[in-house]
C-alpha atoms as a PDB file:
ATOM      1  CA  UNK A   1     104.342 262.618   7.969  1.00  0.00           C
ATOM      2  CA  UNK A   2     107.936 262.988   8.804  1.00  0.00           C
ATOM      3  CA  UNK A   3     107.889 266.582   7.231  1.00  0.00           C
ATOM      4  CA  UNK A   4     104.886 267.536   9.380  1.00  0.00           C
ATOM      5  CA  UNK A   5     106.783 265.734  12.156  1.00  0.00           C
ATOM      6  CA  UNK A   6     110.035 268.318  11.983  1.00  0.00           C
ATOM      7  CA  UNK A   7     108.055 270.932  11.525  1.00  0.00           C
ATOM      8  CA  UNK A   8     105.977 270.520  14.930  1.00  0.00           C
ATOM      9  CA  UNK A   9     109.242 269.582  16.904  1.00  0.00           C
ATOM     10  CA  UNK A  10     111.078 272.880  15.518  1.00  0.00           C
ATOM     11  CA  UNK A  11     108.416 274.968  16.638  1.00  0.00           C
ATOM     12  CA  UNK A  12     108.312 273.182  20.476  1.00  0.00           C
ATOM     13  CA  UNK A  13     112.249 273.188  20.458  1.00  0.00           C
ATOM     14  CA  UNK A  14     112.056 277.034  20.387  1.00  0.00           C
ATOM     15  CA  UNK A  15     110.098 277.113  22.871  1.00  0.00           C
ATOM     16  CA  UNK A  16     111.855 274.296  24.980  1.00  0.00           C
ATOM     17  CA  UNK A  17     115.569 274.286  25.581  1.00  0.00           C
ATOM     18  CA  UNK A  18     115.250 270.944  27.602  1.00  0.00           C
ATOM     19  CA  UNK A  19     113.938 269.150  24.485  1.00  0.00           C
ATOM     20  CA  UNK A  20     116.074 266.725  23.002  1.00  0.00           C
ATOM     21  CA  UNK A  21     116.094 264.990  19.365  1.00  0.00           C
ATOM     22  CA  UNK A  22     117.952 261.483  19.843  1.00  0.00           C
ATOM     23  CA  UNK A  23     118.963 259.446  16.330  1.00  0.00           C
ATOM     24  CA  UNK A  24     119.579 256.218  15.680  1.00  0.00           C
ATOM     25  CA  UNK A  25     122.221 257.142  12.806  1.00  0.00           C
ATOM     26  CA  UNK A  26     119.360 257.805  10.250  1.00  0.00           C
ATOM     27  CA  UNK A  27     116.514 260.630   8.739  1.00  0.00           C
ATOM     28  CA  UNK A  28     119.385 263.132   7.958  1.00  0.00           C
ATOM     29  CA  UNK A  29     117.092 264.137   5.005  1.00  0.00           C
ATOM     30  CA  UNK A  30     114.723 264.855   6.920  1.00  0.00           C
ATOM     31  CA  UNK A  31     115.843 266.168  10.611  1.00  0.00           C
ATOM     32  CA  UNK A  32     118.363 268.243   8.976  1.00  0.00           C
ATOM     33  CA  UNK A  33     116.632 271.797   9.733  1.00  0.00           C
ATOM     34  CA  UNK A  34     116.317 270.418  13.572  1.00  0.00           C
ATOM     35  CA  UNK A  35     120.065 269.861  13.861  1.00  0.00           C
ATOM     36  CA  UNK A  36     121.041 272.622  11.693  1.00  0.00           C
ATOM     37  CA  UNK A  37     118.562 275.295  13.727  1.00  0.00           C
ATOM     38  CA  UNK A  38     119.562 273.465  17.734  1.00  0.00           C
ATOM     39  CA  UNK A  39     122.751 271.511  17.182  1.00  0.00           C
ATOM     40  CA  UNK A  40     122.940 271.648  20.982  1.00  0.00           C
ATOM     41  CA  UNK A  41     119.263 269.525  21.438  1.00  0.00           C
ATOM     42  CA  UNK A  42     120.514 266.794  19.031  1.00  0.00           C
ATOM     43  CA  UNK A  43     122.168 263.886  18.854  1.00  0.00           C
ATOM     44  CA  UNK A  44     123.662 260.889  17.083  1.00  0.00           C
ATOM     45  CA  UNK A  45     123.433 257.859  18.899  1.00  0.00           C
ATOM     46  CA  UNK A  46     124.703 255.625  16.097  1.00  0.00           C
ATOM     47  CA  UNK A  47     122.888 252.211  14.813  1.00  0.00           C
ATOM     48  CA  UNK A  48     122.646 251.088  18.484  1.00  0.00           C
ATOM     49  CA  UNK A  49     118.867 251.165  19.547  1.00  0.00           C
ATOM     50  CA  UNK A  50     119.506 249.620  23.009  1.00  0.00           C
ATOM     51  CA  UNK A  51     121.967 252.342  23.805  1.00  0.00           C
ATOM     52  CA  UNK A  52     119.906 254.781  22.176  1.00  0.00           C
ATOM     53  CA  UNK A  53     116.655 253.989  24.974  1.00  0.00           C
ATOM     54  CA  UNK A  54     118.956 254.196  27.585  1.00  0.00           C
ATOM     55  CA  UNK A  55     120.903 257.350  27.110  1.00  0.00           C
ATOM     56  CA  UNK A  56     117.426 258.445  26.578  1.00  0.00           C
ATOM     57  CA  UNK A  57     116.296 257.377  29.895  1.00  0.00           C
ATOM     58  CA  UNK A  58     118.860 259.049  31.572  1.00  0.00           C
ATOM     59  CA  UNK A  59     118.637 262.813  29.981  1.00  0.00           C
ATOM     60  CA  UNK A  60     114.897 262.628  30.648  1.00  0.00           C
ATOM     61  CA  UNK A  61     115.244 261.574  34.621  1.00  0.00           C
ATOM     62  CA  UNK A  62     117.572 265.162  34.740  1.00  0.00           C
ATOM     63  CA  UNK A  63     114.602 266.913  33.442  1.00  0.00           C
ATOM     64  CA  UNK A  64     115.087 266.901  29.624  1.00  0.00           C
ATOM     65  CA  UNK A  65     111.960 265.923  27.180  1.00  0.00           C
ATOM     66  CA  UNK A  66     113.735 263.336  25.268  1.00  0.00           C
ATOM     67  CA  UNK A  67     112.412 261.727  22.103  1.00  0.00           C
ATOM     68  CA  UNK A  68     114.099 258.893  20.107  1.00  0.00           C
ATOM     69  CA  UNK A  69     114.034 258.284  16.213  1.00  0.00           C
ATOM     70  CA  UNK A  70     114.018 255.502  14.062  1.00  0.00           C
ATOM     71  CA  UNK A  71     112.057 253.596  11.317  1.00  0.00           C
ATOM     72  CA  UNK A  72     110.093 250.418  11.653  1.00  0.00           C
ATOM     73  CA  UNK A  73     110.816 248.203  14.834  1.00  0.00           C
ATOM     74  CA  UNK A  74     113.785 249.581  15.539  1.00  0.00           C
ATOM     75  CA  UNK A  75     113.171 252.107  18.303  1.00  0.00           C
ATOM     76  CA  UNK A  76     110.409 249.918  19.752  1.00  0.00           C
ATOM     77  CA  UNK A  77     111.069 246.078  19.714  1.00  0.00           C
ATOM     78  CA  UNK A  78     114.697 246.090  19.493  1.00  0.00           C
ATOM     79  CA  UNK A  79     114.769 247.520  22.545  1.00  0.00           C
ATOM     80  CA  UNK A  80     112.147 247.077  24.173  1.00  0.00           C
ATOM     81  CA  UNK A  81     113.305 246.179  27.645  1.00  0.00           C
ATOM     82  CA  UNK A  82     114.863 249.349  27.742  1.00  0.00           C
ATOM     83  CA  UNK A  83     111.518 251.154  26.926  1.00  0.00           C
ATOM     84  CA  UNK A  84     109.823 248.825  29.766  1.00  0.00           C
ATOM     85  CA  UNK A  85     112.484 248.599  32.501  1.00  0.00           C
ATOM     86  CA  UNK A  86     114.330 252.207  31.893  1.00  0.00           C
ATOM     87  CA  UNK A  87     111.971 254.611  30.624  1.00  0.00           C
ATOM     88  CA  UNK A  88     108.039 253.443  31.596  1.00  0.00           C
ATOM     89  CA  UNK A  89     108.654 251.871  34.915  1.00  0.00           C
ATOM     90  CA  UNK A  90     110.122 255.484  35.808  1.00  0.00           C
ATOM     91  CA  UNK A  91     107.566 257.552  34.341  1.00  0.00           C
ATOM     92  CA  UNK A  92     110.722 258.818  32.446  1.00  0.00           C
ATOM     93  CA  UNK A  93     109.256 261.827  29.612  1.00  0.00           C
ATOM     94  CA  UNK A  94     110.961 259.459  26.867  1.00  0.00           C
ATOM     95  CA  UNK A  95     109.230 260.074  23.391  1.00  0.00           C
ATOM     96  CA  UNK A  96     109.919 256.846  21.155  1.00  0.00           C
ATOM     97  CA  UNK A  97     108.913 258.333  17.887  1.00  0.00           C
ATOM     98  CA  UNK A  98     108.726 255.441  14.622  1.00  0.00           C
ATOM     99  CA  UNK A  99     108.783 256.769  11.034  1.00  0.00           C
ATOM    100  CA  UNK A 100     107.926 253.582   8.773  1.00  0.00           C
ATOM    101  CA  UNK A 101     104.893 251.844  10.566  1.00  0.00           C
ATOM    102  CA  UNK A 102     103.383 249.122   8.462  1.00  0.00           C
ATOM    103  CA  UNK A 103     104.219 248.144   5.470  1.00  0.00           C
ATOM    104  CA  UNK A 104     106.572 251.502   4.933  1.00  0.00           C
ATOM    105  CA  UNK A 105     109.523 249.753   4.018  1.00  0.00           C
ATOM    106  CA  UNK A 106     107.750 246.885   2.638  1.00  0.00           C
ATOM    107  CA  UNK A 107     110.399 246.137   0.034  1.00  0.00           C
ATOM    108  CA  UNK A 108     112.800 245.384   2.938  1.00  0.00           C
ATOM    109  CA  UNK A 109     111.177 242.180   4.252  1.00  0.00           C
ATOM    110  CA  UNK A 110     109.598 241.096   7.534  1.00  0.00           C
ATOM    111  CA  UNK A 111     112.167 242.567   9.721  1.00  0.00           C
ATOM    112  CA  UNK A 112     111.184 246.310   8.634  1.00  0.00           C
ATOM    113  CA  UNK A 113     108.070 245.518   8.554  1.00  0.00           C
ATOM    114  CA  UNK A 114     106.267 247.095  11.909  1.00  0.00           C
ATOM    115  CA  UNK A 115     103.206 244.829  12.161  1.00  0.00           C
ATOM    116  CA  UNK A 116     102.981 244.318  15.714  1.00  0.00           C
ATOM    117  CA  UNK A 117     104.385 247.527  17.693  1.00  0.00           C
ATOM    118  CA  UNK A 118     100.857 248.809  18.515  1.00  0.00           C
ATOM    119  CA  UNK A 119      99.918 246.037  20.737  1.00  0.00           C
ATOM    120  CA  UNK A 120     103.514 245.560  22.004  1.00  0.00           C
ATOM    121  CA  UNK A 121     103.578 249.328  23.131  1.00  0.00           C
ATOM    122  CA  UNK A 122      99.767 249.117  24.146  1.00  0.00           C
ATOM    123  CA  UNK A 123     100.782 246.462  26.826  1.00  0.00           C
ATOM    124  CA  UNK A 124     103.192 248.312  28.820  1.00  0.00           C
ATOM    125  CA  UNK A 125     101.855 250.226  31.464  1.00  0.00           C
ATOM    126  CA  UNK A 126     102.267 253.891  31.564  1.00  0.00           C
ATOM    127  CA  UNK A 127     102.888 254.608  27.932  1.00  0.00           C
ATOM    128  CA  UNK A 128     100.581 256.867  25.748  1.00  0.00           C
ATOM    129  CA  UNK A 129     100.551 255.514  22.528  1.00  0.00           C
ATOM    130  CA  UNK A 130      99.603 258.200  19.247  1.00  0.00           C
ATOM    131  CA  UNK A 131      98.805 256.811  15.954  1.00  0.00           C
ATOM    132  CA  UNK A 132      97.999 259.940  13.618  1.00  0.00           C
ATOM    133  CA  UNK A 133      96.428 259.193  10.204  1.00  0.00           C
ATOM    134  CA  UNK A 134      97.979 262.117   8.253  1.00  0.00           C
ATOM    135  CA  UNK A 135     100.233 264.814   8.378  1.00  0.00           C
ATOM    136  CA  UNK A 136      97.527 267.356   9.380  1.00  0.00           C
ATOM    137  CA  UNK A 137      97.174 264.978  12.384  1.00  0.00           C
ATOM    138  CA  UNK A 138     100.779 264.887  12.878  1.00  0.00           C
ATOM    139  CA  UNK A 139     101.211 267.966  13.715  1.00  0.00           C
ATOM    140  CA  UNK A 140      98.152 268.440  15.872  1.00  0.00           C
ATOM    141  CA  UNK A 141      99.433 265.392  18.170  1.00  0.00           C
ATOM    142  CA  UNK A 142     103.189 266.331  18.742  1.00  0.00           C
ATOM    143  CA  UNK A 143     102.650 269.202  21.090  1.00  0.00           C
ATOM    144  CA  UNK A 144      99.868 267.189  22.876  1.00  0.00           C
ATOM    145  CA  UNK A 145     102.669 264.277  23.029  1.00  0.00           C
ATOM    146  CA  UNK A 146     105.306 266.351  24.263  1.00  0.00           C
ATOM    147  CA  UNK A 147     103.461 267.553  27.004  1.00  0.00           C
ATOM    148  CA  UNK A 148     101.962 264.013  28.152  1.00  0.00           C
ATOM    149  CA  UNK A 149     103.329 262.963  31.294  1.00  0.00           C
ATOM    150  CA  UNK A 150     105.393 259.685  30.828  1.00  0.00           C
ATOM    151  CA  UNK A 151     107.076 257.769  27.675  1.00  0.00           C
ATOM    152  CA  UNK A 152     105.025 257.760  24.656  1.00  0.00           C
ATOM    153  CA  UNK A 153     104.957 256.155  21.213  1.00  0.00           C
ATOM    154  CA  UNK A 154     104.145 257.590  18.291  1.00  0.00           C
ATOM    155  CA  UNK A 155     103.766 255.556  15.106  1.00  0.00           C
ATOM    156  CA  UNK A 156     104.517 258.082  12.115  1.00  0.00           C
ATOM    157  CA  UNK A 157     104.107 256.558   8.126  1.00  0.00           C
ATOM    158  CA  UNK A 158     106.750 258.118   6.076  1.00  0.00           C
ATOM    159  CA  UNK A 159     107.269 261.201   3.715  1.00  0.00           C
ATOM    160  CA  UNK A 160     104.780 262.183   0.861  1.00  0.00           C
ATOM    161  CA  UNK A 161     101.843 261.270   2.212  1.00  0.00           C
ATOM    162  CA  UNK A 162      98.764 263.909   1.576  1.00  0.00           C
ATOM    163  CA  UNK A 163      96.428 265.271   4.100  1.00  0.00           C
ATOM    164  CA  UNK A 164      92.742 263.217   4.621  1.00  0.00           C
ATOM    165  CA  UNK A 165      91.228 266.460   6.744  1.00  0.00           C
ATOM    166  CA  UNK A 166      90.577 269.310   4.283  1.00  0.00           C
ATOM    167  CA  UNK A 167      93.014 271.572   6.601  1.00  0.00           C
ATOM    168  CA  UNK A 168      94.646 272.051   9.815  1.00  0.00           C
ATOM    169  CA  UNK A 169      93.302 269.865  12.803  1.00  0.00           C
ATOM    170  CA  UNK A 170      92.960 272.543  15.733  1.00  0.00           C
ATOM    171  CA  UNK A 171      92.476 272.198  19.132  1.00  0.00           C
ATOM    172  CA  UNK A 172      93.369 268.781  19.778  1.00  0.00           C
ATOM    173  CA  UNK A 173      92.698 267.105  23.160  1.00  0.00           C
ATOM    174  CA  UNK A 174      94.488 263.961  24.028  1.00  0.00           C
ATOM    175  CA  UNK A 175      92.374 260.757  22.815  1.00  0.00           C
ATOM    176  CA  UNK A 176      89.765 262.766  21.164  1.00  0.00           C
ATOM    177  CA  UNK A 177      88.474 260.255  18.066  1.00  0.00           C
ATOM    178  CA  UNK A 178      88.177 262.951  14.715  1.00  0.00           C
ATOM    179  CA  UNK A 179      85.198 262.537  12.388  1.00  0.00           C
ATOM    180  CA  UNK A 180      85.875 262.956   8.736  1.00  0.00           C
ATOM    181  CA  UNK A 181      82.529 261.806   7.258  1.00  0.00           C
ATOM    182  CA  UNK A 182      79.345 261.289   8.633  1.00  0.00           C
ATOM    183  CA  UNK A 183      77.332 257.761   7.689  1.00  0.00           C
ATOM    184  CA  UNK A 184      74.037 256.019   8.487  1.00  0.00           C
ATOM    185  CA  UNK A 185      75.132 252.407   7.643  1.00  0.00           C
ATOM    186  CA  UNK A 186      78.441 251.945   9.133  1.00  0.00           C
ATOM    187  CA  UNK A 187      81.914 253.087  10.998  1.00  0.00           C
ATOM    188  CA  UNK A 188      84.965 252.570   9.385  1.00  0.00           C
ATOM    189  CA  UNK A 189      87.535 253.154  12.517  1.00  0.00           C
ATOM    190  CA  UNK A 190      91.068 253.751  11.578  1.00  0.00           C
ATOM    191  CA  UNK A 191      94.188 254.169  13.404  1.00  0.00           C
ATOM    192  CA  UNK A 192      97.225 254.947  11.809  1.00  0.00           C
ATOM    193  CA  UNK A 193      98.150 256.126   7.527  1.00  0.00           C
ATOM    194  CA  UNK A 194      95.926 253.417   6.702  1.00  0.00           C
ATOM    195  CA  UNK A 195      93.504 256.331   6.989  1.00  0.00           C
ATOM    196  CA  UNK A 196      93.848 257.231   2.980  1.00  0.00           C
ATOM    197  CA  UNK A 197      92.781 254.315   2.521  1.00  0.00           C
ATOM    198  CA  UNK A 198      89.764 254.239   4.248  1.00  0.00           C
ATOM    199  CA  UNK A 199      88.517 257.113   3.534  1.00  0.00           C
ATOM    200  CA  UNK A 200      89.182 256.154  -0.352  1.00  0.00           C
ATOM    201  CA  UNK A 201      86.785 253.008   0.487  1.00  0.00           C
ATOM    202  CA  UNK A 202      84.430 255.532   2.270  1.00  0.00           C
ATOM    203  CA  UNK A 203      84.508 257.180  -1.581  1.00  0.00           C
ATOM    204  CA  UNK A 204      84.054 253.508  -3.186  1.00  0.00           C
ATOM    205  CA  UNK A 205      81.075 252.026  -0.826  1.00  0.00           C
ATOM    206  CA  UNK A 206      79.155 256.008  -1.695  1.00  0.00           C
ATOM    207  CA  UNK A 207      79.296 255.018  -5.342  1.00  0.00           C
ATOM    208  CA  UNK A 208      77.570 251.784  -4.073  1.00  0.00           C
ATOM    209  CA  UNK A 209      74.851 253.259  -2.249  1.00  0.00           C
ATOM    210  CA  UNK A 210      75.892 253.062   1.362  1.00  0.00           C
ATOM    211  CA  UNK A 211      76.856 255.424   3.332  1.00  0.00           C
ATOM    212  CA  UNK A 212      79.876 255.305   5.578  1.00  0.00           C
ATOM    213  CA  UNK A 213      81.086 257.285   8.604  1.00  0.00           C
ATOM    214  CA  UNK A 214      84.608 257.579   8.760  1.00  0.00           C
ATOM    215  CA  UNK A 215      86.351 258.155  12.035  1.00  0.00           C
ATOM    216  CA  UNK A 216      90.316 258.583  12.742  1.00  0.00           C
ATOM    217  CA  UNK A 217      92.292 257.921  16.008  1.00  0.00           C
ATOM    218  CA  UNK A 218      95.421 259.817  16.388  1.00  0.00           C
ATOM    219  CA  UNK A 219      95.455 258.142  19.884  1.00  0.00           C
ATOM    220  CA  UNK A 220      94.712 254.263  21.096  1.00  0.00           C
ATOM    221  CA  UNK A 221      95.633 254.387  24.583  1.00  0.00           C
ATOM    222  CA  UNK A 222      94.701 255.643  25.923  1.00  0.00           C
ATOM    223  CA  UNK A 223      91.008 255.958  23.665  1.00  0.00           C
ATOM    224  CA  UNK A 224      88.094 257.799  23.634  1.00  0.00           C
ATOM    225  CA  UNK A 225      86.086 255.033  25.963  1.00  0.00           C
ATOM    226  CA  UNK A 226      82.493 257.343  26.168  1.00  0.00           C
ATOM    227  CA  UNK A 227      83.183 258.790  22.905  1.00  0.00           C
ATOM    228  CA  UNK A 228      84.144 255.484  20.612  1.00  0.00           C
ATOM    229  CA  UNK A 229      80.933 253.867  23.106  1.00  0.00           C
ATOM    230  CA  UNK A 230      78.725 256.744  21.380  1.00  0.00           C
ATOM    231  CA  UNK A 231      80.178 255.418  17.879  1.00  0.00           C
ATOM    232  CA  UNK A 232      79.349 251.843  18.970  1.00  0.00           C
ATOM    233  CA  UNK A 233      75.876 252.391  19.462  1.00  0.00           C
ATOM    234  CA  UNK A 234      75.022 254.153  16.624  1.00  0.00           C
ATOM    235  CA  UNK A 235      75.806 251.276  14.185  1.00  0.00           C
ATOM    236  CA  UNK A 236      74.934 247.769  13.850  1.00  0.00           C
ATOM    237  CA  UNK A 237      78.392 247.003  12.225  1.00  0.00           C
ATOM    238  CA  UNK A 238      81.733 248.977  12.762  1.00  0.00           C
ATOM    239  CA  UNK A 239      85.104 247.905  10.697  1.00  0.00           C
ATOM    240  CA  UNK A 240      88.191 248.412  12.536  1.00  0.00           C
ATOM    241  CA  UNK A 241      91.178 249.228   9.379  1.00  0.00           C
ATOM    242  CA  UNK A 242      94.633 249.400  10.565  1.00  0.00           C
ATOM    243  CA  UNK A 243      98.033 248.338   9.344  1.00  0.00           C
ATOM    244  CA  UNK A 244      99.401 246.014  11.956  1.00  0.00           C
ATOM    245  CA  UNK A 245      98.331 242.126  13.330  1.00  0.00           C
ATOM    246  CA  UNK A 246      94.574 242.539  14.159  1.00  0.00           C
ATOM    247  CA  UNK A 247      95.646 240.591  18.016  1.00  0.00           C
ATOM    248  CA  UNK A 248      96.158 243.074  20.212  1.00  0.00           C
ATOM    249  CA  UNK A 249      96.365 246.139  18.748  1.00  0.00           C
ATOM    250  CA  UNK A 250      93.530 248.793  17.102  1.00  0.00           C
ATOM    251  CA  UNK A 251      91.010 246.544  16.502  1.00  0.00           C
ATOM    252  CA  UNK A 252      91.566 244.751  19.573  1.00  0.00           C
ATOM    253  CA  UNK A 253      91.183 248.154  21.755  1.00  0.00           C
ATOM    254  CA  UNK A 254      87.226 248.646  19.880  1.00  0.00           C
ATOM    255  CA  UNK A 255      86.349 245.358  20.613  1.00  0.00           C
ATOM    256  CA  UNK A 256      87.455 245.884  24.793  1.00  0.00           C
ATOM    257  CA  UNK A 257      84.897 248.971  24.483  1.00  0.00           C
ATOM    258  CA  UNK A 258      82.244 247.009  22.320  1.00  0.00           C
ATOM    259  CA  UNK A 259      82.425 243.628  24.866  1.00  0.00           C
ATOM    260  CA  UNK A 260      80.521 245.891  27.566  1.00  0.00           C
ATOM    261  CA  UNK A 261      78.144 248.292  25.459  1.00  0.00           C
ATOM    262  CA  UNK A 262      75.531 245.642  25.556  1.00  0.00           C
ATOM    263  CA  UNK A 263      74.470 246.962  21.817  1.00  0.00           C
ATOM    264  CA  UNK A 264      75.141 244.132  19.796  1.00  0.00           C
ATOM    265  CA  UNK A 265      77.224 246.077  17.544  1.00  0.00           C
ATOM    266  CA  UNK A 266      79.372 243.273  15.116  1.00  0.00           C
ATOM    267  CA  UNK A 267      82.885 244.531  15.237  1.00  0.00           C
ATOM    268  CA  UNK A 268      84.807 243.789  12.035  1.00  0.00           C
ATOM    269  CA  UNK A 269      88.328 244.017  11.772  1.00  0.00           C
ATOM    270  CA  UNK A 270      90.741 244.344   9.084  1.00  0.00           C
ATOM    271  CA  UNK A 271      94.569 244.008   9.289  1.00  0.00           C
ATOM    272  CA  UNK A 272      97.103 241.530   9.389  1.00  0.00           C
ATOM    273  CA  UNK A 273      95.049 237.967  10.000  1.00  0.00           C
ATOM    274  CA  UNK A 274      97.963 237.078  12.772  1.00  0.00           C
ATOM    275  CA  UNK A 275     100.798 235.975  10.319  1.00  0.00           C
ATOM    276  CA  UNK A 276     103.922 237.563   9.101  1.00  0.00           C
ATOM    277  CA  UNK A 277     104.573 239.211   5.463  1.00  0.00           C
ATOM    278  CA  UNK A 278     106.135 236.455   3.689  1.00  0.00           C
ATOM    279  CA  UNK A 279     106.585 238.574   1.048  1.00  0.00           C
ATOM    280  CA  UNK A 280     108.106 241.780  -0.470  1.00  0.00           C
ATOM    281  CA  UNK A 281     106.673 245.026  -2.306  1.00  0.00           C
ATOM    282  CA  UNK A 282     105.730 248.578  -2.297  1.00  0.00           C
ATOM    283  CA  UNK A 283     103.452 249.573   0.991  1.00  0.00           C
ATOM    284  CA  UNK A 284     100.373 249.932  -1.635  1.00  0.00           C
ATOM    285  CA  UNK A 285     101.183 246.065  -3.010  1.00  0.00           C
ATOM    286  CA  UNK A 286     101.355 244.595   0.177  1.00  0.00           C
ATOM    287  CA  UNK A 287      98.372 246.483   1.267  1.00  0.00           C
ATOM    288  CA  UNK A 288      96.132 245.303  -1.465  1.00  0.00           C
ATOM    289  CA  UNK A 289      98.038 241.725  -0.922  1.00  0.00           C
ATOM    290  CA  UNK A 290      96.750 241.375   2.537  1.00  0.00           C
ATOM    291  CA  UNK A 291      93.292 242.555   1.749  1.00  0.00           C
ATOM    292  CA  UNK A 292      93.416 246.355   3.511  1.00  0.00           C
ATOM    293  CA  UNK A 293      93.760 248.554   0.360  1.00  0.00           C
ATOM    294  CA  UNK A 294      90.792 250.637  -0.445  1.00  0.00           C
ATOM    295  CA  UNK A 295      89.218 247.823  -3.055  1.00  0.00           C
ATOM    296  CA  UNK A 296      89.810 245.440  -0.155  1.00  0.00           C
ATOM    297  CA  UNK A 297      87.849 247.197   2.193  1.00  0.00           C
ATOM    298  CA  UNK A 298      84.892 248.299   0.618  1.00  0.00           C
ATOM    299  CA  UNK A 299      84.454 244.808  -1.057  1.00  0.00           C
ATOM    300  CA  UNK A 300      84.451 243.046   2.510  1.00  0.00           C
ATOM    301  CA  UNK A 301      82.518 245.401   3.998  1.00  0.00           C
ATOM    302  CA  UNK A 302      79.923 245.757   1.458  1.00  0.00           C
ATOM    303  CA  UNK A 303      80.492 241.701   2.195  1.00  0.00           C
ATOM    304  CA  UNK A 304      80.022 241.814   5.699  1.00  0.00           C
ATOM    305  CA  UNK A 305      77.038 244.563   5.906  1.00  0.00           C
ATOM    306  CA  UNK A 306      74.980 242.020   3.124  1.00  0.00           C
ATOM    307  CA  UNK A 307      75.454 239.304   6.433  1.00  0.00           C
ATOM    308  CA  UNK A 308      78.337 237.060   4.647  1.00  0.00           C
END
């Protein structure tokens, strides 16, 4: 995702002189070809978040497109009074741009762990908040994001990770839910790179006889009220998969939509059941260790669609 990332941001910066790449002393691997190609749209703010926002703030309200770049909860809860009382309150075009959501740098412990920056983001008024599921995605929202009125957030996984759409993702419109697989017996929503893994349980549940529609939102707020509605009522259960605290954030967003369809749709929802990771490990081990791997997914499901 951060490959796709750069790539999308190169082409807009040729475009856009005004558009500015803001560090927080990190992803030199990767934003390399962005300094190398517009030294004069990028800088260095150092390990210093806080500062980061606010310098950020202050290009965009002269007319710049500013985005700022970090991993985990870094650009987002560390300073997130600057993102509240600096950028959003002023409709300031502030990008805050995460590369690590999740479980990314899982081996790192609970403080890299971003778990709970959807629904933190989500709450403040005025920002657009983009969660694409793979790089194909990634690159289809960061024009769309660029040219969003306001401060946005978008949640990026890491490097690596493949493509769930079988190509590019064209003609993007801001909110718009994507289909990957049609069902008959139930949704599987995802927001986020947890979206390998639901299509992979999309693959398992097949093998098991029931068919599941699998639908990705590169965008939660704001979301696809009519269309997600149309979802709703098609289904008697829907599974919300995402890789953050199930209060407040993805699954949280269905169930707003689902509390006034009047369908009786049972919204499950899989993520983090309201704790933090008390332990260490690769992003795939802590997935399957908090029950939202692929296995984990079809099993409770299957589970939940049998009525237990």
């Amino acid at each position: 995702m951060r490959d796709a990332f750069t790539r999308a941001l190169m082409r807009e910066a040729a475009e856009n002189p005004q558009l500015t790449l803001i560090t927080g002393d990190l992803g030199f691997g990767v934003l390399k070809p962005f300094w190398e190609t517009y030294p004069n749209q990028f800088i260095n703010a150092g390990i210093a978040e806080q500062s980061m926002t606010g310098m950020a703030a202050g290009l965009a309200l002269t007319g710049r497109t500013v985005l700022t770049y970090s991993i985990g909860n870094f650009p987002t809860l560390r300073c997130l009074e600057q993102i509240r009382n600096d950028c959003a309150y002023h409709g300031a075009a502030v990008k805050i741009v995460c590369v690590g959501g999740g479980f990314v740098y899982g081996s790192l412990g609970m403080s890299h762990h971003a778990t709970e920056d959807i629904a933190i983001l989500r709450a403040l008024p005025g920002v657009t908040v983009f969660t694409p599921g793979d790089p194909a995605e990634v690159e289809a929202v960061v024009p769309v994001m660029l040219r969003t009125p306001g401060t946005c957030y978008l949640r990026l996984g890491r490097g690596g990770e493949p493509n769930v759409h079988p190509g590019p993702v064209q003609g993007w419109i801001l909110s718009e839910p994507l289909t990957l697989r049609h069902g008959t017996d139930v949704a599987l929503l995802s927001a986020g790179g947890i979206l390998t893994q639901t299509a992979e349980a999309a693959d398992l549940l097949a093998a098991r006889g029931i068919s599941a529609e699998v639908v990705s939102f590169p965008c939660v707020k704001p979301i696809d009220d009519e269309k997600t509605a149309e979802i709703i009522a098609r289904f008697r259960h829907v599974v919300t998969v995402e890789e953050h605290n199930i209060v407040g954030g993805f699954g949280s967003a269905i169930c707003e939509i689902a509390a006034g369809s009047g369908t009786g749709c049972r919204i499950h929802r899989i993520g983090m059941m309201d704790k933090y990771s008390a332990i260490v490990g690769t992003q795939q081990y802590l997935r399957s260790q908090y029950g939202m791997d692929a296995k984990a997914i079809a099993e409770r499901t299957e589970a939940w669609l049998r009525g237990e």
